[in-house]
Protein backbone atom coordinates (compact mmCIF):
# COMPACT_ATOMS: atom_id res chain seq x y z
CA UNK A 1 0.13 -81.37 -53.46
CA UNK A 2 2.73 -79.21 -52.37
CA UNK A 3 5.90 -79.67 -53.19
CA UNK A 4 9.66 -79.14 -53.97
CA UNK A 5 11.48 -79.62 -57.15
CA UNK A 6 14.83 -80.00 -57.72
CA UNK A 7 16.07 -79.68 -61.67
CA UNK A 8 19.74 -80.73 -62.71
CA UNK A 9 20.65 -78.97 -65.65
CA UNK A 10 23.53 -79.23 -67.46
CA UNK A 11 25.70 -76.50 -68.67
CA UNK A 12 28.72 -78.19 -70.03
CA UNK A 13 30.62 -81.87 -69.70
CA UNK A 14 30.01 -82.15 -66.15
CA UNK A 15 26.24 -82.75 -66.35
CA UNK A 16 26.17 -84.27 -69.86
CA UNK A 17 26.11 -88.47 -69.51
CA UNK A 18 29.45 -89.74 -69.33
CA UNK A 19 30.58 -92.02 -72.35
CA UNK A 20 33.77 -93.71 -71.32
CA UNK A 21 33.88 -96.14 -68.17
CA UNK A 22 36.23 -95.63 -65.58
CA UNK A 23 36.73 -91.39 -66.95
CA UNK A 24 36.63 -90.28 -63.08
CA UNK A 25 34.04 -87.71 -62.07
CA UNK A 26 36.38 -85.64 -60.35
CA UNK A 27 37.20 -82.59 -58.72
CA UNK A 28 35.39 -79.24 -57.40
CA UNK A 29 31.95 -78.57 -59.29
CA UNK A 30 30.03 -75.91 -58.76
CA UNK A 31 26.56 -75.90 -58.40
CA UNK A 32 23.82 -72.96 -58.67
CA UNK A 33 20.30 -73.54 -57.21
CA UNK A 34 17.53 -71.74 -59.04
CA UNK A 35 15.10 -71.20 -56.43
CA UNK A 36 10.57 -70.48 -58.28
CA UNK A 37 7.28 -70.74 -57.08
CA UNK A 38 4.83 -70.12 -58.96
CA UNK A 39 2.27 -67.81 -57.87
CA UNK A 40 -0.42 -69.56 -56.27
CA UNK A 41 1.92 -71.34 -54.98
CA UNK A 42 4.44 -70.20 -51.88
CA UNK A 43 7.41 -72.37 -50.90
CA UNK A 44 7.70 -74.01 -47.94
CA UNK A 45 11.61 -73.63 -47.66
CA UNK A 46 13.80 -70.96 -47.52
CA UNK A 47 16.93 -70.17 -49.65
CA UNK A 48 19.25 -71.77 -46.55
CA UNK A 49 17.12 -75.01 -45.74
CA UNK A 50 17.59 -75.99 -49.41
CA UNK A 51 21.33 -75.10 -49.42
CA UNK A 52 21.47 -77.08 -45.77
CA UNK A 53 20.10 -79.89 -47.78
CA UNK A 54 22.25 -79.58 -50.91
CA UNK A 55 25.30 -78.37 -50.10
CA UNK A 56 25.08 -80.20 -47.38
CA UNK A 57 23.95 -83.46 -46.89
CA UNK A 58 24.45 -84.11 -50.79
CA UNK A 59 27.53 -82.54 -50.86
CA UNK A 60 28.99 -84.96 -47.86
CA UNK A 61 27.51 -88.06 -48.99
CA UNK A 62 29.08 -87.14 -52.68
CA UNK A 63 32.73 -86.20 -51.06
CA UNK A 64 31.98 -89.80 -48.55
CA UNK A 65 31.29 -91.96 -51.44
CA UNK A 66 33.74 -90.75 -53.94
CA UNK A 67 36.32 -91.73 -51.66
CA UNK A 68 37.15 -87.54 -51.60
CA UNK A 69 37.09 -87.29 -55.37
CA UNK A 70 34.48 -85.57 -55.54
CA UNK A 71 33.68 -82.04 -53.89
CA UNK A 72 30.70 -80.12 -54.89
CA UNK A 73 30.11 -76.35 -54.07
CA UNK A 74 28.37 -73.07 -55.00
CA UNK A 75 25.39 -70.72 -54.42
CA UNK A 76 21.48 -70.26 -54.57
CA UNK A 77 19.28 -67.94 -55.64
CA UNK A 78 16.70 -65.81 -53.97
CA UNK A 79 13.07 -67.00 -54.55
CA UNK A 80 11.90 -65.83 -58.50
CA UNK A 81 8.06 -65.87 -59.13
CA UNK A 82 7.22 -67.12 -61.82
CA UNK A 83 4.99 -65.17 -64.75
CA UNK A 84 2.59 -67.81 -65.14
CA UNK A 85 0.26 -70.12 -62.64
CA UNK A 86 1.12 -74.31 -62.75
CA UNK A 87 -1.94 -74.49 -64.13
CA UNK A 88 -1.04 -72.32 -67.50
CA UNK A 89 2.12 -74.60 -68.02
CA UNK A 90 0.05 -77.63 -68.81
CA UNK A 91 0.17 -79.38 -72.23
CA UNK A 92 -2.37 -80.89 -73.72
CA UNK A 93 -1.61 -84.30 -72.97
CA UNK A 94 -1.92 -82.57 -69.24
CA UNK A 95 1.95 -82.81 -68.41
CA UNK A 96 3.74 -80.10 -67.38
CA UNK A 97 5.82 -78.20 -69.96
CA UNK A 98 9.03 -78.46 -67.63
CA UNK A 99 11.10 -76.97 -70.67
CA UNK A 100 8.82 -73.65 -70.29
CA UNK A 101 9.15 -73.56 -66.36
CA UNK A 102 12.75 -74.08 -66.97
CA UNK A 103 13.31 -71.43 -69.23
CA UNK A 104 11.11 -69.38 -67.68
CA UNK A 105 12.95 -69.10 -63.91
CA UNK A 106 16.51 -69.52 -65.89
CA UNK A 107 15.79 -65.98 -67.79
CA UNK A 108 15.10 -64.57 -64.31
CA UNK A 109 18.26 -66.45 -62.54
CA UNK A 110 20.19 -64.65 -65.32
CA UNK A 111 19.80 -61.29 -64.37
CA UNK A 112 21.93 -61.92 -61.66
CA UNK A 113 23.81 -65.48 -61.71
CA UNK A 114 26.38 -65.82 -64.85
CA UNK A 115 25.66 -69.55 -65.67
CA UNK A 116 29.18 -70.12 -67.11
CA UNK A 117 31.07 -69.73 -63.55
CA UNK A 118 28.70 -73.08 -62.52
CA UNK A 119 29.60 -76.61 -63.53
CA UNK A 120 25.84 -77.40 -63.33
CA UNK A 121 22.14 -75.88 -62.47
CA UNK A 122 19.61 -77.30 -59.66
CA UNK A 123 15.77 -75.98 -60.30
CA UNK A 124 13.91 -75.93 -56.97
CA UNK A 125 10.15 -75.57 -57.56
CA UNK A 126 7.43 -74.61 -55.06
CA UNK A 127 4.99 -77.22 -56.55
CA UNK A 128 5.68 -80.63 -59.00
CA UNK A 129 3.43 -83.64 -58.79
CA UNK A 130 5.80 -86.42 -58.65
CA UNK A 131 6.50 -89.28 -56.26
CA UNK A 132 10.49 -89.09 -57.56
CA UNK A 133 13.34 -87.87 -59.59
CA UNK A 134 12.79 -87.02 -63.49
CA UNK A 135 15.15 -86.23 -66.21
CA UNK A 136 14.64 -84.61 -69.05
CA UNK A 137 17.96 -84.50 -71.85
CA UNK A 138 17.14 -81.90 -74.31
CA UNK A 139 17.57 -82.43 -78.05
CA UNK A 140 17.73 -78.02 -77.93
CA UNK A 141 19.34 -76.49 -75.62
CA UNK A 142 17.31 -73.51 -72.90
CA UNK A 143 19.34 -70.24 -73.99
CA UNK A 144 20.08 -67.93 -71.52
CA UNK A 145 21.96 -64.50 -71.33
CA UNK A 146 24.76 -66.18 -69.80
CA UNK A 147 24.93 -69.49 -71.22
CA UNK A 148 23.27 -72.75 -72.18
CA UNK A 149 21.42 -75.56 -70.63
CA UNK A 150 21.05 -78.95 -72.04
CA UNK A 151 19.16 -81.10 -69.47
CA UNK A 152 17.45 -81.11 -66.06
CA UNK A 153 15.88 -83.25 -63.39
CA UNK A 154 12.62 -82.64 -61.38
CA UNK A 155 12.03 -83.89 -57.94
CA UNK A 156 9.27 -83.10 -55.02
CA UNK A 157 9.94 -80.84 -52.11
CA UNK A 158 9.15 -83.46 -49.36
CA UNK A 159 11.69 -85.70 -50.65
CA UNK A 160 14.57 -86.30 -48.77
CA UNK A 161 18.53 -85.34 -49.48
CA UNK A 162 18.70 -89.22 -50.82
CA UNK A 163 16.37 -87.98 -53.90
CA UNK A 164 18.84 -85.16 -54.40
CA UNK A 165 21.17 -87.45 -54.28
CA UNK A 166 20.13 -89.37 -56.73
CA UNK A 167 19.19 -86.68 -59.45
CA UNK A 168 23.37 -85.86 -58.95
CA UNK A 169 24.45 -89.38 -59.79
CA UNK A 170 22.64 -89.38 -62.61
CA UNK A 171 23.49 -86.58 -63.86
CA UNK A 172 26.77 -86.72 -63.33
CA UNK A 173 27.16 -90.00 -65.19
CA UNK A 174 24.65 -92.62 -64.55
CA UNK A 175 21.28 -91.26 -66.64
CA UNK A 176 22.76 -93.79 -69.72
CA UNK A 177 22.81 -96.74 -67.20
CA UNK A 178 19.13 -96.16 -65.58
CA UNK A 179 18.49 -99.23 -67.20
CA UNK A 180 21.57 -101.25 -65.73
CA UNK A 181 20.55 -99.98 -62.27
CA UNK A 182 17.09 -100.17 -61.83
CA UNK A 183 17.79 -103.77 -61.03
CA UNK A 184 19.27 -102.44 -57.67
CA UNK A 185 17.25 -101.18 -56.00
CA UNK A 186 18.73 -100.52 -52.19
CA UNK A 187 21.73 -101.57 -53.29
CA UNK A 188 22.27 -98.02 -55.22
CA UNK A 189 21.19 -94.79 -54.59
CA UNK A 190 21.16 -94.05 -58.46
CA UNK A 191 18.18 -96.98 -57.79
CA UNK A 192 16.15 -96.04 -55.44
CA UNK A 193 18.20 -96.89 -51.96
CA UNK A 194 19.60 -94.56 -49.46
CA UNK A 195 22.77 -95.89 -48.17
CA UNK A 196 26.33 -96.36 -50.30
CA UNK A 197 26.61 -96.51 -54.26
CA UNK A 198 27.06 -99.90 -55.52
CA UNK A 199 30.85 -100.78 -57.12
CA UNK A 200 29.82 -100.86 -60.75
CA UNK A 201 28.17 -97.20 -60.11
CA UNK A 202 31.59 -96.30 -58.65
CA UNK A 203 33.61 -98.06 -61.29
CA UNK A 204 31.70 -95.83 -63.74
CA UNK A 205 32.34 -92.69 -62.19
CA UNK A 206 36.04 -93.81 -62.07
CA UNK A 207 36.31 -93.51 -58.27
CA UNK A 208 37.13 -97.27 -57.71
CA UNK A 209 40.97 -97.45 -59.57
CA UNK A 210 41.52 -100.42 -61.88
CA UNK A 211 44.31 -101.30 -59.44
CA UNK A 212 41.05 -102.05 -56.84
CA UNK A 213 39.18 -104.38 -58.93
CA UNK A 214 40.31 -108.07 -59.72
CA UNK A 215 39.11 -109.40 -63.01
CA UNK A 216 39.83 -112.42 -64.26
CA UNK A 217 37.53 -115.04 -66.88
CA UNK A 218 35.89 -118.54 -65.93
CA UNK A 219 37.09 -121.33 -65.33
CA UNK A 220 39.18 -120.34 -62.52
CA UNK A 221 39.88 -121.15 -58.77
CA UNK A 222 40.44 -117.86 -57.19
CA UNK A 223 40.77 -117.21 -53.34
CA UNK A 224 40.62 -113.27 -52.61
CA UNK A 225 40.01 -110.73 -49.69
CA UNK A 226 37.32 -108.26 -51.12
CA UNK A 227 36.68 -104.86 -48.66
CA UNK A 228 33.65 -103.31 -47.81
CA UNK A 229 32.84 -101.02 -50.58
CA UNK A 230 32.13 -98.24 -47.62
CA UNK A 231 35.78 -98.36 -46.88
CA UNK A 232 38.52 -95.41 -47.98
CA UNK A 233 41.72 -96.53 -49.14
CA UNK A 234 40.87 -100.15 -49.53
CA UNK A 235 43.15 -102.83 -51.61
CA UNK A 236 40.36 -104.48 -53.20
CA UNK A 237 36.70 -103.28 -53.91
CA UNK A 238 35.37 -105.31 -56.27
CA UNK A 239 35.74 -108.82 -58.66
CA UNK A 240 34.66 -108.81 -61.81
CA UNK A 241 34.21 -112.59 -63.12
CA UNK A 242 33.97 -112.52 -67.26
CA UNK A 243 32.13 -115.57 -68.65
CA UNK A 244 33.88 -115.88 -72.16
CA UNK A 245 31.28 -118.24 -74.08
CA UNK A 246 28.28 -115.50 -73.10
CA UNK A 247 29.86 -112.13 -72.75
CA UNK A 248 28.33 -111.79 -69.54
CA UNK A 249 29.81 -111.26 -66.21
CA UNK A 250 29.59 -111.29 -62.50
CA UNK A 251 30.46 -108.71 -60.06
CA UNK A 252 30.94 -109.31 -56.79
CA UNK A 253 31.89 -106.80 -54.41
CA UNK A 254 31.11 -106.52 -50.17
CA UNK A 255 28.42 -104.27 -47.98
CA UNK A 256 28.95 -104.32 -44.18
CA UNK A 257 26.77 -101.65 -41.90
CA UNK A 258 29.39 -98.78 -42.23
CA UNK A 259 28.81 -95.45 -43.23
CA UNK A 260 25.70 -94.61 -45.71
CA UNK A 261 24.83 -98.52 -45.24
CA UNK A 262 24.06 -98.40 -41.60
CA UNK A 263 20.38 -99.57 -41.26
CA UNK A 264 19.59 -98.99 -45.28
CA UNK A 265 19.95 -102.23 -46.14
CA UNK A 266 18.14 -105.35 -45.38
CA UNK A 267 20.91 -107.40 -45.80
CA UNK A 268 24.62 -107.30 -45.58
CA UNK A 269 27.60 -109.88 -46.94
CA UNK A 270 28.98 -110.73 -49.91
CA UNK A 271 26.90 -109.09 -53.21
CA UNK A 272 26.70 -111.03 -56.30
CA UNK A 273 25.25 -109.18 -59.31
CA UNK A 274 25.11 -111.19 -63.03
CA UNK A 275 25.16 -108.34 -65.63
CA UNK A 276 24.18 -109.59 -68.78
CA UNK A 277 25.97 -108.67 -72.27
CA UNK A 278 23.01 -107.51 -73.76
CA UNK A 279 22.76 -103.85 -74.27
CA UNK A 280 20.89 -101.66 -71.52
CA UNK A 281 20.10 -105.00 -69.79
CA UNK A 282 19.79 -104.87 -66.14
CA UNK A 283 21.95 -105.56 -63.68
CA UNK A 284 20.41 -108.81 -61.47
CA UNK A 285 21.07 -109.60 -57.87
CA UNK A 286 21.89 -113.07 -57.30
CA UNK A 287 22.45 -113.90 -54.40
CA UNK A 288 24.10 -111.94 -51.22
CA UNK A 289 26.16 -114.39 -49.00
CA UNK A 290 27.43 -115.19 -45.70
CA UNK A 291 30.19 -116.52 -44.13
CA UNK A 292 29.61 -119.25 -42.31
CA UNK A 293 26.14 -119.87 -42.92
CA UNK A 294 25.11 -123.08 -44.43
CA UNK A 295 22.48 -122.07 -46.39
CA UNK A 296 24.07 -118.66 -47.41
CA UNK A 297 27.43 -119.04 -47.69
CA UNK A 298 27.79 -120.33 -51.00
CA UNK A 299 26.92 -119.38 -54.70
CA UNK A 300 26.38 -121.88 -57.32
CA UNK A 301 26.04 -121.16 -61.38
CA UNK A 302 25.74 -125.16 -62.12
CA UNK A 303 25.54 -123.84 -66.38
CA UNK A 304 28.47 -122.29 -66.11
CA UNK A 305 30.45 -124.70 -63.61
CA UNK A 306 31.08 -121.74 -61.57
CA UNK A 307 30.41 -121.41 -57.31
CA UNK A 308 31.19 -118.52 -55.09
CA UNK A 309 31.81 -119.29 -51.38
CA UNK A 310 32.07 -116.71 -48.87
CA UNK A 311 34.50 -118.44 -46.34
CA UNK A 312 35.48 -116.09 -43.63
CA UNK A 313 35.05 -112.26 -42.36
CA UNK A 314 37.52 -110.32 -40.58
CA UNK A 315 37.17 -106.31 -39.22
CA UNK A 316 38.14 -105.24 -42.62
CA UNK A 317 36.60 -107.62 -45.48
CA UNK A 318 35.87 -111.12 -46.36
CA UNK A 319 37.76 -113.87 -47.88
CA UNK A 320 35.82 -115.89 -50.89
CA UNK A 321 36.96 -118.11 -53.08
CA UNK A 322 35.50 -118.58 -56.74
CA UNK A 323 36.17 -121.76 -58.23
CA UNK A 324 34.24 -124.70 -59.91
CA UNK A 325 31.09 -126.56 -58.90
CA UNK A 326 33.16 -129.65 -57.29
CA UNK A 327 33.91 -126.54 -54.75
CA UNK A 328 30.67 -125.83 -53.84
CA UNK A 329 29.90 -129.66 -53.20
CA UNK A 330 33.43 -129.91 -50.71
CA UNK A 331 32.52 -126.69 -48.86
CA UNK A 332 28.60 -127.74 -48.59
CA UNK A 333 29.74 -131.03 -46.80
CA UNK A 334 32.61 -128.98 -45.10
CA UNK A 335 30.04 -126.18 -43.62
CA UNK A 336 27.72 -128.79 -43.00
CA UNK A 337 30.36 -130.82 -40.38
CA UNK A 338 31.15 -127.23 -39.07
CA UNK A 339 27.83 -126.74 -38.40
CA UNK A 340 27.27 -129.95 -36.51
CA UNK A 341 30.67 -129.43 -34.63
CA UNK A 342 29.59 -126.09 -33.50
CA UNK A 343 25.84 -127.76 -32.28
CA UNK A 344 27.52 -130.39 -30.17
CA UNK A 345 30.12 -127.96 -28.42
CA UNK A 346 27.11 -125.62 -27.91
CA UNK A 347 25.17 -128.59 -26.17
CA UNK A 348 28.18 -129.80 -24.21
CA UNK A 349 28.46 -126.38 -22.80
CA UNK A 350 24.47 -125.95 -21.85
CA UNK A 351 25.00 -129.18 -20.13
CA UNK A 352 28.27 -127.84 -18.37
CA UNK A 353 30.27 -130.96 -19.68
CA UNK A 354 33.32 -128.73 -20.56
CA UNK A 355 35.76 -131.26 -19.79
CA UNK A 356 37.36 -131.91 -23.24
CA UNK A 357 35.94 -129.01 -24.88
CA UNK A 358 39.00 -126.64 -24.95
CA UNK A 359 40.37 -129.67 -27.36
CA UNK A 360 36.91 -129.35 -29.71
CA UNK A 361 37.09 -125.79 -29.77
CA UNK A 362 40.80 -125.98 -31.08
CA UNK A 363 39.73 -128.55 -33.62
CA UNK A 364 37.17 -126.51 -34.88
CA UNK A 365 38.71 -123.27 -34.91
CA UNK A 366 41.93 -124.63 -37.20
CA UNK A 367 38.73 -125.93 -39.27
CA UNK A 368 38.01 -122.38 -39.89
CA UNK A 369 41.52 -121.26 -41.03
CA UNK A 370 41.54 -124.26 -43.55
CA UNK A 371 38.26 -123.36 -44.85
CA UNK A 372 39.27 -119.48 -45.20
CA UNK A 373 41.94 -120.96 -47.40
CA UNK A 374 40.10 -123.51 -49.20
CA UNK A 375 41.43 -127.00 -48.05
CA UNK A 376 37.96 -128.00 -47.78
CA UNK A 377 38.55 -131.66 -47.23
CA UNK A 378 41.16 -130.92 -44.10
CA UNK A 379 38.36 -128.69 -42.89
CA UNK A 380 35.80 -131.38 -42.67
CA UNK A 381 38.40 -134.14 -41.11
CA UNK A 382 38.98 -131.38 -38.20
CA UNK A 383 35.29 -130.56 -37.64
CA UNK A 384 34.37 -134.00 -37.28
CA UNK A 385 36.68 -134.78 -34.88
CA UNK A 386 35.86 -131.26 -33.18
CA UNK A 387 31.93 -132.76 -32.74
CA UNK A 388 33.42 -135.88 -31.54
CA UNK A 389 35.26 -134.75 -29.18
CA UNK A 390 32.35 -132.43 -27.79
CA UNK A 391 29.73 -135.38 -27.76
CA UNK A 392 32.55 -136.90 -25.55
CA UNK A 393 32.49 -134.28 -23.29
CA UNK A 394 32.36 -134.81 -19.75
CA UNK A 395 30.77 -132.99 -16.67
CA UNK A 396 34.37 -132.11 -14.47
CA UNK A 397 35.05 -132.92 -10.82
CA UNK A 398 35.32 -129.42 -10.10
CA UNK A 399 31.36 -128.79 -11.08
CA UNK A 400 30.18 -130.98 -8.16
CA UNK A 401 32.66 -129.50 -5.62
CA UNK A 402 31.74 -125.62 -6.82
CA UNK A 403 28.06 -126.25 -6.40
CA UNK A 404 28.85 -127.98 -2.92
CA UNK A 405 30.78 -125.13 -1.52
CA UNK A 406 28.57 -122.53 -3.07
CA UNK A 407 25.67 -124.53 -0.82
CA UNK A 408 27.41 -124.05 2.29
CA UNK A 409 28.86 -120.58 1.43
CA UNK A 410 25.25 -119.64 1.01
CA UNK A 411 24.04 -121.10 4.07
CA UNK A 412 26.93 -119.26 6.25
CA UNK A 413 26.30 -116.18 4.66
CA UNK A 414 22.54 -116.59 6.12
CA UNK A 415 24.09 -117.46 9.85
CA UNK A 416 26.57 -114.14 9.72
CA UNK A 417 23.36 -111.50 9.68
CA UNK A 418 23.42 -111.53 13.41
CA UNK A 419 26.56 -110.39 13.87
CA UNK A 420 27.49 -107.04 15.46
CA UNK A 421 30.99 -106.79 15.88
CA UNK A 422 32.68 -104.27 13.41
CA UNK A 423 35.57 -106.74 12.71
CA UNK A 424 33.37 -109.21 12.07
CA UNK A 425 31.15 -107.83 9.71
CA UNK A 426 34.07 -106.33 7.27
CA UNK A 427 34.97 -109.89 6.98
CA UNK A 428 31.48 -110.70 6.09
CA UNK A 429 31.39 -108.10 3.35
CA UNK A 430 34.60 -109.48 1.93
CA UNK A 431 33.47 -113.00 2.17
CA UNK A 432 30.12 -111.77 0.46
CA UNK A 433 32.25 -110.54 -2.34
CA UNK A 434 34.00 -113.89 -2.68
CA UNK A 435 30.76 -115.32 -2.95
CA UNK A 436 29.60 -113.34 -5.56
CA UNK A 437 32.83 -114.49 -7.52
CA UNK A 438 32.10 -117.93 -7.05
CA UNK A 439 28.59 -117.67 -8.82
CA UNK A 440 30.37 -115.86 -11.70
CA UNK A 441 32.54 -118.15 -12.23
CA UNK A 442 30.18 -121.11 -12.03
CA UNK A 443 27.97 -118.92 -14.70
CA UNK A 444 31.10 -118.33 -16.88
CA UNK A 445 31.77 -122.33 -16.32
CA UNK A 446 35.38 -121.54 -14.78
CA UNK A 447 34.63 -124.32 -12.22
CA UNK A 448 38.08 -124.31 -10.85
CA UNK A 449 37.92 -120.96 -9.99
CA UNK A 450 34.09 -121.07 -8.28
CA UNK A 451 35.42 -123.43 -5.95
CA UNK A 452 38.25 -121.98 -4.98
CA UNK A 453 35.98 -118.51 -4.89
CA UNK A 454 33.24 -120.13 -2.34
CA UNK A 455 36.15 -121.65 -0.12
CA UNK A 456 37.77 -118.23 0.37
CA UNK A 457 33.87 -116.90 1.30
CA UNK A 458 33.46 -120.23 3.46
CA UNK A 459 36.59 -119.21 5.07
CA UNK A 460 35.59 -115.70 5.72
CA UNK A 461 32.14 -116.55 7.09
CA UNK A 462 33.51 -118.85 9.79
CA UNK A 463 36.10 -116.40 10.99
CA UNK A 464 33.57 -113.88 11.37
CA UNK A 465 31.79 -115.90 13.29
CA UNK A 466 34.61 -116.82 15.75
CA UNK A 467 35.66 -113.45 16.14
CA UNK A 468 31.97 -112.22 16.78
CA UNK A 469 31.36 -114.93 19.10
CA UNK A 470 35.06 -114.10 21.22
CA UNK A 471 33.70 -110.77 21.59
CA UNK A 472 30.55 -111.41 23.24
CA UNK A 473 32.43 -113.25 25.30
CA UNK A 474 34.89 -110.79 25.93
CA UNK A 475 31.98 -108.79 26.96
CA UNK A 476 30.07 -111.22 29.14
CA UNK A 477 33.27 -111.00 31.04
CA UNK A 478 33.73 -107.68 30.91
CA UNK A 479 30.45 -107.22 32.93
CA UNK A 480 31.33 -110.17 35.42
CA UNK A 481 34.65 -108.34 36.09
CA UNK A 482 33.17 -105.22 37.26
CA UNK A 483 30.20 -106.55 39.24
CA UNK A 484 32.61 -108.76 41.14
CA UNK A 485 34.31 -105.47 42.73
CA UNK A 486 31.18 -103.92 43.49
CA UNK A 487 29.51 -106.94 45.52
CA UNK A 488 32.91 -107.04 47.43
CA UNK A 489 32.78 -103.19 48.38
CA UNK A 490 28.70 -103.94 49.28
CA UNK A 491 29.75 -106.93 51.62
CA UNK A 492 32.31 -105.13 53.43
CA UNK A 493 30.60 -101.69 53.80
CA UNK A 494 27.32 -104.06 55.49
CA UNK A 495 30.20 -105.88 57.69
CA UNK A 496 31.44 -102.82 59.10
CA UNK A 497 28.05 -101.21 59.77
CA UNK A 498 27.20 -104.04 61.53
CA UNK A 499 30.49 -104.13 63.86
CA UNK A 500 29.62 -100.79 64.89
């Protein structure tokens, strides 16, 4: 299998595994790609692909996600072949001394590159049997005539800029935490996804400000606005819920389809992850909610009398409310009524009885502001009188007239083809496009207007006709007036020829 490997190495504090949460992983690093093959071996990319794809792609995404914290730059070698086949850096338990192909093309990189003017080391191999990233800390350090390594990663060359991608977050922060993350999965690209970094990554790498996360301990009844973690300059990015009796917490924070996220995830809403206080533990998704939805909208922890309800979604976040249990069972009843409100003015409207449903639409939308603010009960009162009100719908006047005059605007459409006159036909082409409004508005339900639309087009039509029809007989009489003088002229030139 041919392949390329990248290999993260660290040189000082920037790669080693950050210790203290929220220290921010920030500012200009500079990278330097180490570029061997071994002998049998060729690579398959040149020195500028694999800068295309690091300094790059990786380099965006990193500047994208770290809300422009971080920026990361610098150089890459030519290719160095290596002094020894793959083959001749197997151990005997058959794995790949990585240490010896790392010191190895290092040594050569160092006759040109001075390793201390880098913040960190990338070692792209021509060949490395492995499906994804690996990492290898170093208990001794690869010496080099220009300075020290202390740990690298190992990818495969047909792996895409996300696996680069993820070698750099952990690296730069995240290797301690594999544990916490694997748990993930899409959700991170530290995990194993390719979209956005999920907000306890970022809250790690200190790119999400304390300011931007809400924290606050159980039991509590809490209504926020949360942002789209994919968003710059946002006022909130995360809640972090602390359950005192356990140590444990929940941290909830909201993916939309923006940015990284667009079409890497399977789902998108409101993410609830339950991070347990034991050490190295993994992070677990619970549940990932939506607003509006009856049978997603709404969280429940019934052991620690705790429910999350996502209650409404604007441009630019959602609102949610964490509170007790009791909340969960007055939204549950309150989505449900929504839901039936929303059902009955759906089947009013497929069965055009739209008379009354301007009222049930009112109703239910001042259902929805109560419920973004948490007056459940309110909320329910208004959507069952919204579903009332639409199962009391009725079929308007206006309907039967519309269809009536569409009818006959479509049979005088039919009776204008035979007209000639060019006066005539310009008012069949505007009484055509009357028509067309009519249907329209009948399709659109705006009754009212229909009717009025097909009148106008009735209107048209029968004025065409009268003018077409005074023409031909303007004509007819055209053609009598001139064969009048002629049959006089005849008579009276045969009258005189006979006289003489």
């Amino acid at each position: 299998m041919l392949g390329l490997a990248l290999v993260l190495l660290a040189a000082n504090s920037y790669l080693e595994p950050i210790s203290g949460q929220y220290e921010c992983v920030c500012g200009t690093k500079r990278v330097l790609l180490v570029l061997a093959e071994f002998p049998e071996v060729q690579h398959l990319s040149s020195r500028l692909e694999i800068g295309r794809i690091f300094f790059g792609q990786v380099a965006r995404y990193f500047a994208d996600v770290s809300y422009g914290k971080l920026a990361i730059e610098g150089n890459a070698t030519d290719w160095i072949t290596l002094p020894r086949l793959y083959e001749q850096y197997r151990l005997p338990s058959q794995q790949s001394d990585l240490v010896a192909i790392a010191r190895d093309s290092f040594s050569a990189a160092a006759q040109t590159f001075n390793f201390t003017s880098f913040d960190g080391v990338l070692l792209v191999l021509s060949f490395y049997p492995s499906l994804t990233t690996d990492y290898v800390p170093l208990t001794s350090r690869i010496m080099t005539r220009t300075g020290p390594v202390g740990a690298f990663a190992v990818i495969e060359e047909d792996r895409d800029w996300s696996v680069y991608a993820r070698s750099t977050a952990l690296m730069i922060g995240l290797w301690n935490n594999r544990n916490k993350l694997s748990g993930l999965g899409q959700l991170d690209i530290a995990s194993g996804g390719q979209g956005d970094m999920s907000a306890w990554s970022k809250m790690l790498l200190g790119w999400i400000n304390e300011t931007q996360i809400t924290t606050f301990t159980t039991p509590a009844r809490r209504i926020l606005f949360v942002n789209p973690i994919e968003m710059t300059g946002a006022e909130t990015l995360a809640v972090r819920i602390a359950l005192p009796q356990s140590g444990d917490q929940y941290l909830i924070e909201v993916r939309q389809p923006l940015g990284y996220d667009v079409n890497t995830l399977q789902e998108y809403g409101v993410v609830i992850l339950f991070e347990p206080s034991t050490t190295n533990a993994s992070l677990q998704l619970r549940a990932i909610l939506q607003p509006d939805d009856v049978g997603r909208a709404i969280f429940r922890d019934l052991n620690r009398d705790l429910s999350i309800i996502a209650l409404n979604q604007t441009e630019t976040g959602v609102w949610i409310l964490v509170g007790v249990v009791q909340d969960w069972r007055d939204a549950q009843r309150t989505l449900y009524a929504m839901s039936r409100a929303n059902d009955a003015i759906n089947t009013a409207e497929s069965q055009n009885r739209i008379e009354g449903l301007d009222l049930a639409n009112r109703l239910l939308d001042n259902a929805h502001t109560l419920l973004s603010v948490g007056r459940f009960r309110e909320a329910e009162a208004l959507a069952l009188s919204a579903e009332t009100t639409a199962s009391s719908a009725n079929i308007p006047s206006d309907y039967y007239q519309a269809v009536q005059l569409i009818t006959n605007a479509e049979s005088l459409k039919t009776e204008t083809q035979a007209l000639v006159s060019s006066e005539s036909l310009a008012l069949v082409v505007r009484g055509t496009s009357e028509l067309e409004s009519a249907k329209q508005a009948f399709i659109t339900k705006n009754f009212t207007t229909a009717k009025q639309s097909a009148q106008a087009a009735i209107d048209l039509f029968n004025r065409a006709k009268q003018i077409d029809l005074t023409q031909r007989i303007l004509d007819i009489l055209g053609d009598i007036a001139l064969i009048i003088p002629v049959a006089v002229l005849a008579y009276a030139l045969r009258y005189q020829l006979k006289n003489k």
